[in-house]
C-alpha atoms as a PDB file:
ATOM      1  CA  UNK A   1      12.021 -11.746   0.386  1.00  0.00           C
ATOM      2  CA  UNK A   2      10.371  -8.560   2.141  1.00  0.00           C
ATOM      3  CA  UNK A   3       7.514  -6.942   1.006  1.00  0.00           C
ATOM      4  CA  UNK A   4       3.987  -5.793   1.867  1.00  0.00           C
ATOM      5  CA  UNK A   5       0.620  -7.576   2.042  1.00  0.00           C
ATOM      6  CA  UNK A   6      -2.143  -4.769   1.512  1.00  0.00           C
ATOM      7  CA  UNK A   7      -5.719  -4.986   2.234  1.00  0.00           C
ATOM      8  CA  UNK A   8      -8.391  -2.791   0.578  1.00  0.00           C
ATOM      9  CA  UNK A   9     -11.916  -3.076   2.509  1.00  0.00           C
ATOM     10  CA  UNK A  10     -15.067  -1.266   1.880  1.00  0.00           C
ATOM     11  CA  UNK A  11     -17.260  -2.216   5.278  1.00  0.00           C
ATOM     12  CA  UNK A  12     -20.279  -0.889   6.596  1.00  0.00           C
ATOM     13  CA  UNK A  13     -19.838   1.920   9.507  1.00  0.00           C
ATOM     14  CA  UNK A  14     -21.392  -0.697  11.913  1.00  0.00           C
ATOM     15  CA  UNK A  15     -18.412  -2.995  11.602  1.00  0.00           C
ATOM     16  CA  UNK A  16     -15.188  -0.492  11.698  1.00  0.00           C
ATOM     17  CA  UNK A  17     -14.841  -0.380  15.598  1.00  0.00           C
ATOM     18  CA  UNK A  18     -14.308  -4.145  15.581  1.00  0.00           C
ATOM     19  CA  UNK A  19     -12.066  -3.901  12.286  1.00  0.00           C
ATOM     20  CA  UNK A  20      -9.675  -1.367  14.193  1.00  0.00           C
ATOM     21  CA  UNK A  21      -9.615  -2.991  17.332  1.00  0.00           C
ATOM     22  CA  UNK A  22     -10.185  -7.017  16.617  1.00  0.00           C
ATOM     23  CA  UNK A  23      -9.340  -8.173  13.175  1.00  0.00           C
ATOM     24  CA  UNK A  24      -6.157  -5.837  12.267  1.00  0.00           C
ATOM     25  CA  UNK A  25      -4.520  -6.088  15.824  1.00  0.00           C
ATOM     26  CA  UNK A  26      -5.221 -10.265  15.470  1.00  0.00           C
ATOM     27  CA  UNK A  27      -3.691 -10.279  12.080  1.00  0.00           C
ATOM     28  CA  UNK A  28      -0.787  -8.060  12.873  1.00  0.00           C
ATOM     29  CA  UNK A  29       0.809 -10.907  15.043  1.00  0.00           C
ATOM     30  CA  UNK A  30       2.338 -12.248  11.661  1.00  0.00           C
ATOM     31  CA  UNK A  31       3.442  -9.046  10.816  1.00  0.00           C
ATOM     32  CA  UNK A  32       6.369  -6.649  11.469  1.00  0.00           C
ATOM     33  CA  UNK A  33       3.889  -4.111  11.790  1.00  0.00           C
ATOM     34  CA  UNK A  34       0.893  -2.989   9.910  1.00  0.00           C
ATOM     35  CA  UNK A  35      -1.178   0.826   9.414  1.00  0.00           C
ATOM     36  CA  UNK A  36      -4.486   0.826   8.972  1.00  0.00           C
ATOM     37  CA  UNK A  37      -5.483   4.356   6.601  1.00  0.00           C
ATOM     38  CA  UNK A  38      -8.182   6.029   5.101  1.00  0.00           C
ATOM     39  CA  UNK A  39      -8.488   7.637   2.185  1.00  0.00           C
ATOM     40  CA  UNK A  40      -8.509  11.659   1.463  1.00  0.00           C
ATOM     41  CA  UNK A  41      -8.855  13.543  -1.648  1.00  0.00           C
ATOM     42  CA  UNK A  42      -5.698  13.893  -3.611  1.00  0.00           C
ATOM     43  CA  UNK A  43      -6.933  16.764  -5.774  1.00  0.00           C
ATOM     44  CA  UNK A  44      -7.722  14.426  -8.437  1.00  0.00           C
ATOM     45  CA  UNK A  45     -10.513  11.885  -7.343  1.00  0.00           C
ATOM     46  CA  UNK A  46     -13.062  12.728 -10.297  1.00  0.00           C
ATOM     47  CA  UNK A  47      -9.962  12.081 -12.859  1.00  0.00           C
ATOM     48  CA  UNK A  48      -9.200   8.111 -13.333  1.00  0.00           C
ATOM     49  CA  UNK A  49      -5.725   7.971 -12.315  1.00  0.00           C
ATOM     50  CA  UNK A  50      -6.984   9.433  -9.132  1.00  0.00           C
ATOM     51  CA  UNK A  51      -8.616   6.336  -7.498  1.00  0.00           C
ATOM     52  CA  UNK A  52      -6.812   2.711  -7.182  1.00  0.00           C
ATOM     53  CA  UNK A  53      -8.086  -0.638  -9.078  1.00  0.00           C
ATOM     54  CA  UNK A  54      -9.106  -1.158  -5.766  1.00  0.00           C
ATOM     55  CA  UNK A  55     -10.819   2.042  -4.534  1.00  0.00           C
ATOM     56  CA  UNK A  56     -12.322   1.368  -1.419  1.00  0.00           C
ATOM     57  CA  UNK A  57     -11.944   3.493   1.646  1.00  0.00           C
ATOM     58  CA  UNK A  58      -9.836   0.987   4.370  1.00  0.00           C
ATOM     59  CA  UNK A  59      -6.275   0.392   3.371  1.00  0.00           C
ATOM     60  CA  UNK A  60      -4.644  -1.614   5.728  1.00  0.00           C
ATOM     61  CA  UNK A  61      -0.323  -2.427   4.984  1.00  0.00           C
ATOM     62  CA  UNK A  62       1.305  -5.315   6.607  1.00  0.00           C
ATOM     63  CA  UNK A  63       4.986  -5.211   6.412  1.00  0.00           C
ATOM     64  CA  UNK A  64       6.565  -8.386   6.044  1.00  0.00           C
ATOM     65  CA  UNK A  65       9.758 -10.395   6.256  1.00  0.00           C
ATOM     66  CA  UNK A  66       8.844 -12.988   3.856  1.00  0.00           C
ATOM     67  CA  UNK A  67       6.037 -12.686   0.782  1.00  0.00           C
ATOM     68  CA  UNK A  68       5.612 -16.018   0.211  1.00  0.00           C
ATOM     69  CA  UNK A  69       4.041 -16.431   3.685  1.00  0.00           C
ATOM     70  CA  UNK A  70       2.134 -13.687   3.354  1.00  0.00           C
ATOM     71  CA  UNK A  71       0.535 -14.879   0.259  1.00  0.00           C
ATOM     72  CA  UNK A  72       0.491 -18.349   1.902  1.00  0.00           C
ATOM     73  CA  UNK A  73      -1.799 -16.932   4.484  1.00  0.00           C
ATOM     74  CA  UNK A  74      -4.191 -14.867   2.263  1.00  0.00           C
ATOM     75  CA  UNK A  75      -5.668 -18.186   1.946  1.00  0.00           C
ATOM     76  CA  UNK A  76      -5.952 -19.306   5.026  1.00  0.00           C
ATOM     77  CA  UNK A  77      -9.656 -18.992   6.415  1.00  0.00           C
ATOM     78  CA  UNK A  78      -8.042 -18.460   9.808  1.00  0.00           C
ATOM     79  CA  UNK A  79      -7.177 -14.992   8.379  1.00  0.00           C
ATOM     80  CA  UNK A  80     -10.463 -13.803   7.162  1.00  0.00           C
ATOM     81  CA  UNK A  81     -13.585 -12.591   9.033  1.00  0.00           C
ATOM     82  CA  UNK A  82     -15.261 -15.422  10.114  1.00  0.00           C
ATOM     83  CA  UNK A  83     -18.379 -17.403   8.852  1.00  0.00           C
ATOM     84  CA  UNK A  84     -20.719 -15.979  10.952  1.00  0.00           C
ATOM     85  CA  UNK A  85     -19.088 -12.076  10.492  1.00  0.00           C
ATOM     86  CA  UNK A  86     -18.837 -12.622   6.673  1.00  0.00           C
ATOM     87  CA  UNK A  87     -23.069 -13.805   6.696  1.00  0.00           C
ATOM     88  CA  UNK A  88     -23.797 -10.762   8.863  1.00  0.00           C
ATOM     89  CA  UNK A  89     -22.432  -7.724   9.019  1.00  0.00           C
ATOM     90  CA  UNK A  90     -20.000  -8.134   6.324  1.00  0.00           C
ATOM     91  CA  UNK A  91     -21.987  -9.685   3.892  1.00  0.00           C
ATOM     92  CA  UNK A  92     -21.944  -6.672   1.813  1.00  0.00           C
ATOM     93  CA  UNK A  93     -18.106  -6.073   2.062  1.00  0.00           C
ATOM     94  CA  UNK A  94     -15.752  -6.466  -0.117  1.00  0.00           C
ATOM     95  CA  UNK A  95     -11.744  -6.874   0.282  1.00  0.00           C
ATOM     96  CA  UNK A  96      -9.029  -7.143  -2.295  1.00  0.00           C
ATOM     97  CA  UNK A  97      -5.366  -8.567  -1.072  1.00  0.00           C
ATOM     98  CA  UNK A  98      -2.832  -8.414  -2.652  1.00  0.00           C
ATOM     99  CA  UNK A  99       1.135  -8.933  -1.683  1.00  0.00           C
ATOM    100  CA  UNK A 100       4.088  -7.124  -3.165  1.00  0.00           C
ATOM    101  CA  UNK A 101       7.464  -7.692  -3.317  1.00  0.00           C
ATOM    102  CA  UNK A 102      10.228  -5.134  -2.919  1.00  0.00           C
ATOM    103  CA  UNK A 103      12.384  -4.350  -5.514  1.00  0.00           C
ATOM    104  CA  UNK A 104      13.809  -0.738  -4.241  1.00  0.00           C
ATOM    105  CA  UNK A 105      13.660   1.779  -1.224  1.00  0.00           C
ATOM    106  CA  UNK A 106      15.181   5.350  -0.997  1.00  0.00           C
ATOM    107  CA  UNK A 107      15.161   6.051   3.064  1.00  0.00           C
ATOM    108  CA  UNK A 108      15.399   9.271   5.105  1.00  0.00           C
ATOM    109  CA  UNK A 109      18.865   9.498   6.707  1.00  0.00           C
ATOM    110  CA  UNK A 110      18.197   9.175  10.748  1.00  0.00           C
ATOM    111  CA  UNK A 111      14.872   7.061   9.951  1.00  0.00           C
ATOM    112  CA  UNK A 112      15.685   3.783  11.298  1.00  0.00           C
ATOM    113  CA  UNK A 113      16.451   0.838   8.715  1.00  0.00           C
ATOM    114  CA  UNK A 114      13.957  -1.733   9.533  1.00  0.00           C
ATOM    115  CA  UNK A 115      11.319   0.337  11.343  1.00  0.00           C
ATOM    116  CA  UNK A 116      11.656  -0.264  14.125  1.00  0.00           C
ATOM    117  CA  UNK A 117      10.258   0.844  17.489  1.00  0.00           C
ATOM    118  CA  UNK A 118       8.511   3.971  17.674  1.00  0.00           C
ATOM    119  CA  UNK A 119       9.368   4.901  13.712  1.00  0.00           C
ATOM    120  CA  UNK A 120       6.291   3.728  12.825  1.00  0.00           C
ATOM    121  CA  UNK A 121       4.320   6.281  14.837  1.00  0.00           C
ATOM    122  CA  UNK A 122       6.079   8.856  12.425  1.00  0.00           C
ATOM    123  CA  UNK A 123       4.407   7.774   9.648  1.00  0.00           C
ATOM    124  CA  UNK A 124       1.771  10.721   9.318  1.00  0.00           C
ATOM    125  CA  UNK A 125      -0.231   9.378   5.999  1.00  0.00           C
ATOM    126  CA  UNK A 126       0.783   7.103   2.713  1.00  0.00           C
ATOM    127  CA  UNK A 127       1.079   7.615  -0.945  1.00  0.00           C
ATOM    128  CA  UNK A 128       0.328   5.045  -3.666  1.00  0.00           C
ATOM    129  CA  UNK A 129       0.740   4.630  -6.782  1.00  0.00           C
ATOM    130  CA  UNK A 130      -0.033   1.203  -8.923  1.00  0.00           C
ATOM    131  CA  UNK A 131       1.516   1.458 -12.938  1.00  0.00           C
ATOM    132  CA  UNK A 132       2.497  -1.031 -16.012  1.00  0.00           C
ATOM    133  CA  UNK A 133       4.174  -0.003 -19.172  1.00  0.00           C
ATOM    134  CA  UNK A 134       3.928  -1.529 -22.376  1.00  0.00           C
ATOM    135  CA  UNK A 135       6.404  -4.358 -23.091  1.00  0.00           C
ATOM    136  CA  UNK A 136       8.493  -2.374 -25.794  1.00  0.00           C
ATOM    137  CA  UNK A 137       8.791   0.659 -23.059  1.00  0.00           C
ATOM    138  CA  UNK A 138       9.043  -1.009 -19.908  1.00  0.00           C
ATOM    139  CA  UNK A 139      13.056  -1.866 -19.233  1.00  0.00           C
ATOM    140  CA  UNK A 140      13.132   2.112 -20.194  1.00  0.00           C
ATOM    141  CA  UNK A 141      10.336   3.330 -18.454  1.00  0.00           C
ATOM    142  CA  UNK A 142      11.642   1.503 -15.150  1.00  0.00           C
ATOM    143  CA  UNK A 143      14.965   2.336 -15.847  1.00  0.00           C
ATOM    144  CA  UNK A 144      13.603   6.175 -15.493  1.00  0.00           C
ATOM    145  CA  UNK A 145      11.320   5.807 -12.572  1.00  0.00           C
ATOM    146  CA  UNK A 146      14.042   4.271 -10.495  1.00  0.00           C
ATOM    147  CA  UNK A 147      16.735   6.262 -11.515  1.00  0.00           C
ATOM    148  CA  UNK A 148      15.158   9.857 -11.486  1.00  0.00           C
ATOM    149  CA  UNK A 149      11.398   9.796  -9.676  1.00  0.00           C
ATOM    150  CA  UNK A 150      12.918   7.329  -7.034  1.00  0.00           C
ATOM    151  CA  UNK A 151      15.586   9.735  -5.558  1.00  0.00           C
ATOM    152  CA  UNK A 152      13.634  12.562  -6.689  1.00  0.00           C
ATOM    153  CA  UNK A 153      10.680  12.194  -4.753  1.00  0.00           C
ATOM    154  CA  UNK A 154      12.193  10.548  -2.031  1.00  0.00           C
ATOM    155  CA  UNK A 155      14.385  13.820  -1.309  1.00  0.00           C
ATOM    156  CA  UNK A 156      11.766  15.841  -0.091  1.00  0.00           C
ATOM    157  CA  UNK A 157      11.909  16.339   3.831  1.00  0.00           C
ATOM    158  CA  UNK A 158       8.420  14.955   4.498  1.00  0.00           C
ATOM    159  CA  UNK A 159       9.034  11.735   2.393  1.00  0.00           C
ATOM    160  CA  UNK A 160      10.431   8.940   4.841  1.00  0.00           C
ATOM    161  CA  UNK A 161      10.558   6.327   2.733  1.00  0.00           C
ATOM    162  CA  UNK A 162       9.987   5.524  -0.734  1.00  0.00           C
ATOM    163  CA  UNK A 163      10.021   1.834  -2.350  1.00  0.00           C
ATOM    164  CA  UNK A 164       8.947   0.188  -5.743  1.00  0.00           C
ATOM    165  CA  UNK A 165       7.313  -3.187  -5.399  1.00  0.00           C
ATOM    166  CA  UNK A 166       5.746  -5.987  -8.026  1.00  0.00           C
ATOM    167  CA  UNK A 167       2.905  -8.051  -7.275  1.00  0.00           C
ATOM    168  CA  UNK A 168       2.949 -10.977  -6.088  1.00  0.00           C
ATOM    169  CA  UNK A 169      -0.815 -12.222  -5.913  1.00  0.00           C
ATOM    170  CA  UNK A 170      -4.010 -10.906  -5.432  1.00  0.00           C
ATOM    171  CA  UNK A 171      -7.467 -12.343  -4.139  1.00  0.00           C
ATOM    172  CA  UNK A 172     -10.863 -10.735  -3.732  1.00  0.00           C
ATOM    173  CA  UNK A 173     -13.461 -11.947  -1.067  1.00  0.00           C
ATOM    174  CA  UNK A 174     -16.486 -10.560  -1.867  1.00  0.00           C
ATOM    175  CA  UNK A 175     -20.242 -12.001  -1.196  1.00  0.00           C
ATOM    176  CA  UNK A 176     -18.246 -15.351   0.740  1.00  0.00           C
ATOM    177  CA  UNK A 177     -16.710 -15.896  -2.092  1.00  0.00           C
ATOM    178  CA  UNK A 178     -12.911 -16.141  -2.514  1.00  0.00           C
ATOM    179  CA  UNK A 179     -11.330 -16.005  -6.146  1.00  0.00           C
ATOM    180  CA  UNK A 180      -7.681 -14.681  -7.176  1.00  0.00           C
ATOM    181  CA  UNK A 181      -7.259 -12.623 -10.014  1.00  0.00           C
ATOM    182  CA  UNK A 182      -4.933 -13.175 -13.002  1.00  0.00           C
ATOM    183  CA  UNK A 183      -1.717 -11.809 -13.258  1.00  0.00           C
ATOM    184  CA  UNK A 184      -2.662  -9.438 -16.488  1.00  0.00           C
ATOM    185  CA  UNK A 185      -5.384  -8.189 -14.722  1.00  0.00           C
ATOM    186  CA  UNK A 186      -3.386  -6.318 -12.405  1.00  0.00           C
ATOM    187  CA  UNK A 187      -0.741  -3.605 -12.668  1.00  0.00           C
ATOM    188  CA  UNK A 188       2.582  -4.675 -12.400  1.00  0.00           C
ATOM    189  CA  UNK A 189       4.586  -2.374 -10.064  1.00  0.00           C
ATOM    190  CA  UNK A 190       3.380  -0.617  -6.839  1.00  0.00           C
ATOM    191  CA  UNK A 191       4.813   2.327  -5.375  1.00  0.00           C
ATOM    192  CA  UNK A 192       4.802   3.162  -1.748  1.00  0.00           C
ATOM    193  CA  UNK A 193       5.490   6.512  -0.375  1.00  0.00           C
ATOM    194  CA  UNK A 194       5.630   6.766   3.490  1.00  0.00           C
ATOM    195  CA  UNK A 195       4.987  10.235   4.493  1.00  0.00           C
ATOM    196  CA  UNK A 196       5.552  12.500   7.852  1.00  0.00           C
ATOM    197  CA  UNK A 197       3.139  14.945   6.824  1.00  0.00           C
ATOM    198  CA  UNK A 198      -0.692  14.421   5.815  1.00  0.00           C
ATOM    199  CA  UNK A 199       0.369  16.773   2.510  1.00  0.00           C
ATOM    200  CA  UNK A 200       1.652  15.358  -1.008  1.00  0.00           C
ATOM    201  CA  UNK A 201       5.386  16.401  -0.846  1.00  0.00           C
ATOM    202  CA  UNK A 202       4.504  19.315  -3.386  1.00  0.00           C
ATOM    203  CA  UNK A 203       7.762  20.479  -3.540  1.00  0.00           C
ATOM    204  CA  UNK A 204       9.068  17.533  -5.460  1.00  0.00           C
ATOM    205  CA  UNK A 205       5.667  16.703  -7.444  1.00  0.00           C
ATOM    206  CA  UNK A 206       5.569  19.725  -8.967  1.00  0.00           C
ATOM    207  CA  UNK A 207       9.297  19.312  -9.696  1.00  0.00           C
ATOM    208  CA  UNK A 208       8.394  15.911 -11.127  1.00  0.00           C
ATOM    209  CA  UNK A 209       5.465  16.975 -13.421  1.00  0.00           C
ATOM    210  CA  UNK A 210       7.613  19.411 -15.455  1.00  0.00           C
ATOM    211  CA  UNK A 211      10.411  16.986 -16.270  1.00  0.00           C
ATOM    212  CA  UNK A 212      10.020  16.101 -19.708  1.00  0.00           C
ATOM    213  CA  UNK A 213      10.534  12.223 -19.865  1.00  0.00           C
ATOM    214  CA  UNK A 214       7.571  11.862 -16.533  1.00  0.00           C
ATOM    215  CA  UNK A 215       5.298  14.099 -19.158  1.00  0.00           C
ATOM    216  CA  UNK A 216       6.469  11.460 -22.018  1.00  0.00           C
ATOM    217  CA  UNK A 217       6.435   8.590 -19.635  1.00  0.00           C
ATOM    218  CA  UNK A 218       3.267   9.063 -17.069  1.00  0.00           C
ATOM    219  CA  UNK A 219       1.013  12.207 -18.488  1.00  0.00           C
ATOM    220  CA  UNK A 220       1.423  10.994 -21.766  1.00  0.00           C
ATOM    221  CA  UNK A 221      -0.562   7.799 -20.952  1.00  0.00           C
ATOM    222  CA  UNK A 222       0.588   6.691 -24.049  1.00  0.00           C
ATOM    223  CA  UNK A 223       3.118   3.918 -22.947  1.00  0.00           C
ATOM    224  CA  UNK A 224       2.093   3.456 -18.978  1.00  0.00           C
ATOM    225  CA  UNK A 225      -1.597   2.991 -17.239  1.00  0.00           C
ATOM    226  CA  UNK A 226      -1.370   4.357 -13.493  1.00  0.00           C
ATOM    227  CA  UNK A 227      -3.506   5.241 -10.668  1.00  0.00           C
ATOM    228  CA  UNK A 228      -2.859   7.009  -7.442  1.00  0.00           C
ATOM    229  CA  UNK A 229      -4.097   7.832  -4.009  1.00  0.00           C
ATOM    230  CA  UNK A 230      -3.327   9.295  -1.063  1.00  0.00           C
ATOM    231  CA  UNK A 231      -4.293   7.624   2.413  1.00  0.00           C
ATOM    232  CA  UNK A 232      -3.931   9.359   6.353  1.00  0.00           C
ATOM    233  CA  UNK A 233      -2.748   6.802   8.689  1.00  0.00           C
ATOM    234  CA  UNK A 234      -5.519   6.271  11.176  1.00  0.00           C
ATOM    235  CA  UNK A 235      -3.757   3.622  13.751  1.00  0.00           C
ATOM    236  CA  UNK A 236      -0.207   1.733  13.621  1.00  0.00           C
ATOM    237  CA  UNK A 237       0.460  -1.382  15.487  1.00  0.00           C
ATOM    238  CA  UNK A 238       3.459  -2.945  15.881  1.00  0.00           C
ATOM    239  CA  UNK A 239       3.486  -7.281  15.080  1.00  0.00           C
ATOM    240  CA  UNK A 240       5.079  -9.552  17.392  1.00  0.00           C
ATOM    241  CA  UNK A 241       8.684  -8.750  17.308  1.00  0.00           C
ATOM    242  CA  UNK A 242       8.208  -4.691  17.394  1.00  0.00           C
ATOM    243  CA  UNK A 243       6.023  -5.151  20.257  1.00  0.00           C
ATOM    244  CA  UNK A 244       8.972  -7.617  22.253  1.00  0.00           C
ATOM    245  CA  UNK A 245      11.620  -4.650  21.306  1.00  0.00           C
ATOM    246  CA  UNK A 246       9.532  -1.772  21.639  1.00  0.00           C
ATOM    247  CA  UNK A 247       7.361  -2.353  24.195  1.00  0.00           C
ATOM    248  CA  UNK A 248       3.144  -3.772  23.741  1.00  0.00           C
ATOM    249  CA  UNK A 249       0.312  -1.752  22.444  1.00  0.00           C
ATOM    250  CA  UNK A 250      -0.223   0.595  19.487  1.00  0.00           C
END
C-alpha cells in the first residue's frame, strides 16, 4: 500500500548543509521522491492546534510505494545518521518518524497521477494537519471530513493535491536512543495538503471555517484533538525511478 514516511528533525545550524545535501539525497534512493520543508508561521503558532506533536523545524516527506517497507526501514541503522554523527554533531537532535498510509486523495485535473517527472518541482509549500475523534464520533466525523473538507479544500486552484492518511508507526531517536511510541499516543489520521503557492488556500479555509458541522466537528474541540502547520518546500529530489524517467539531480 502507498503512503508517506515523514521525518521531523530539530538539528543544530552546523549540521543542515550536510542534512540537505548527504543524508536526504542518500535516503531518497528508496523513495519515489521526497521534499525536504521548513516551517513558517501559519497565523496561529502561539495557539495549540498551531504546532504538530512533533514541532520541530525540518520536515522531510518520502513518498512511497509500499508502507510496510518504509516502516521496515525506520529501523534499520543503515538509515539513520551514523554513530559517529549521532555522538557529535547530532547529539542534541532529535527526530520523530513516522509512516502513513493512504486512505484518500482529491488531485488537480492536469497534475500528473503518480508525480511524476518534473510535478514535483510544482509543489511550492505543504499543509498538515494530524486529528482523532472520539470513538462514539469518529465513523461521523470521518464520514464529514472526507465527504465535504476533502473536495472542499482540494478545489481551490493552488491546492494540487489533497490526501487523508492513518498511521502506521512512529519512532523517536533522540540522545542515541531509539524507542517507538504507542499507538494511543499518536493521532490517528494525517492530512496532507500539497500546495502551488507558499499561501494557505484562503479562499476555501475561510469557506471551511463557517460551515457549521467543521465549527461542531474541529472548533468545537469537543469531539476531535487536531494540530496544524504549514511548511515551504525548501528542496525536492526525485528517488530512483523519477530520476531514470525524468532525468538525475534535484
Amino acid at each position: 500500500m502507498s503512503g508517506v514516511k515523514c521525518c521531523w528533525a530539530s538539528i543544530p545550524e552546523d549540521a543542515i548543509e550536510w542534512w540537505e545535501n548527504d543524508f536526504i539525497p542518500a535516503r531518497t534512493k528508496n523513495a519515489i521522491y521526497s521534499l525536504h520543508c521548513e516551517f513558517t508561521e501559519n497565523g496561529m503558532d502561539e495557539d495549540p492546534v498551531g504546532r504538530l506533536d512533533a514541532p520541530w523545524p525540518h520536515m522531510t516527506i518520502y513518498e512511497t510505494a509500499d508502507v510496510n517497507t518504509a516502516t521496515k526501514t525506520t529501523y534499520d541503522k543503515s538509515h539513520h545518521p551514523s554513530d559517529d554523527m549521532l555522538a557529535g554533531p547530532l547529539k542534541d537532535a532529535r527526530f520523530d518518524i513516522r509512516t502513513y498510509r493512504e486512505l484518500m486523495k482529491w488531485q488537480a485535473e492536469g497534475w500528473a497521477t503518480e508525480c511524476v517527472g518534473d510535478d514535483i518541482e510544482d509543489i511550492a509549500s505543504v499543509a498538515v494537519m494530524e486529528w482523532r475523534a472520539t470513538s462514539s464520533k469518529e465513523a461521523e466525523i470521518y464520514a464529514y471530513f472526507s465527504s465535504v473538507v476533502g473536495p472542499r479544500i482540494s478545489a481551490s486552484p493552488d491546492v494540487l493535491r489533497f490526501r487523508i492518511f492513518t498511521i502506521d508507526n512512529a519512532t523517536v531517536l533522540h540522545g542515541g536512543e531509539y524507542r517507538t511510541k504507542e499507538k494511543d499516543e499518536l493521532y490517528k489520521y494525517f492530512t496532507l495538503v500539497e500546495l502551488e503557492s507558499e499561501q494557505w488556500p484562503w479562499d476555501v479555509v475561510v469557506e471551511l471555517a463557517q460551515d457549521e458541522r467543521w465549527q461542531a466537528y474541529f472548533e468545537a474541540h469537543k469531539d476531535t484533538d487536531w494540530r496544524l502547520s504549514h511548511y515551504l518546500v525548501k528542496r525536492a529530489y526525485r528517488g530512483a525511478s523519477l530520476a531514470a524517467a525524468g532525468g538525475s539531480g534535484e
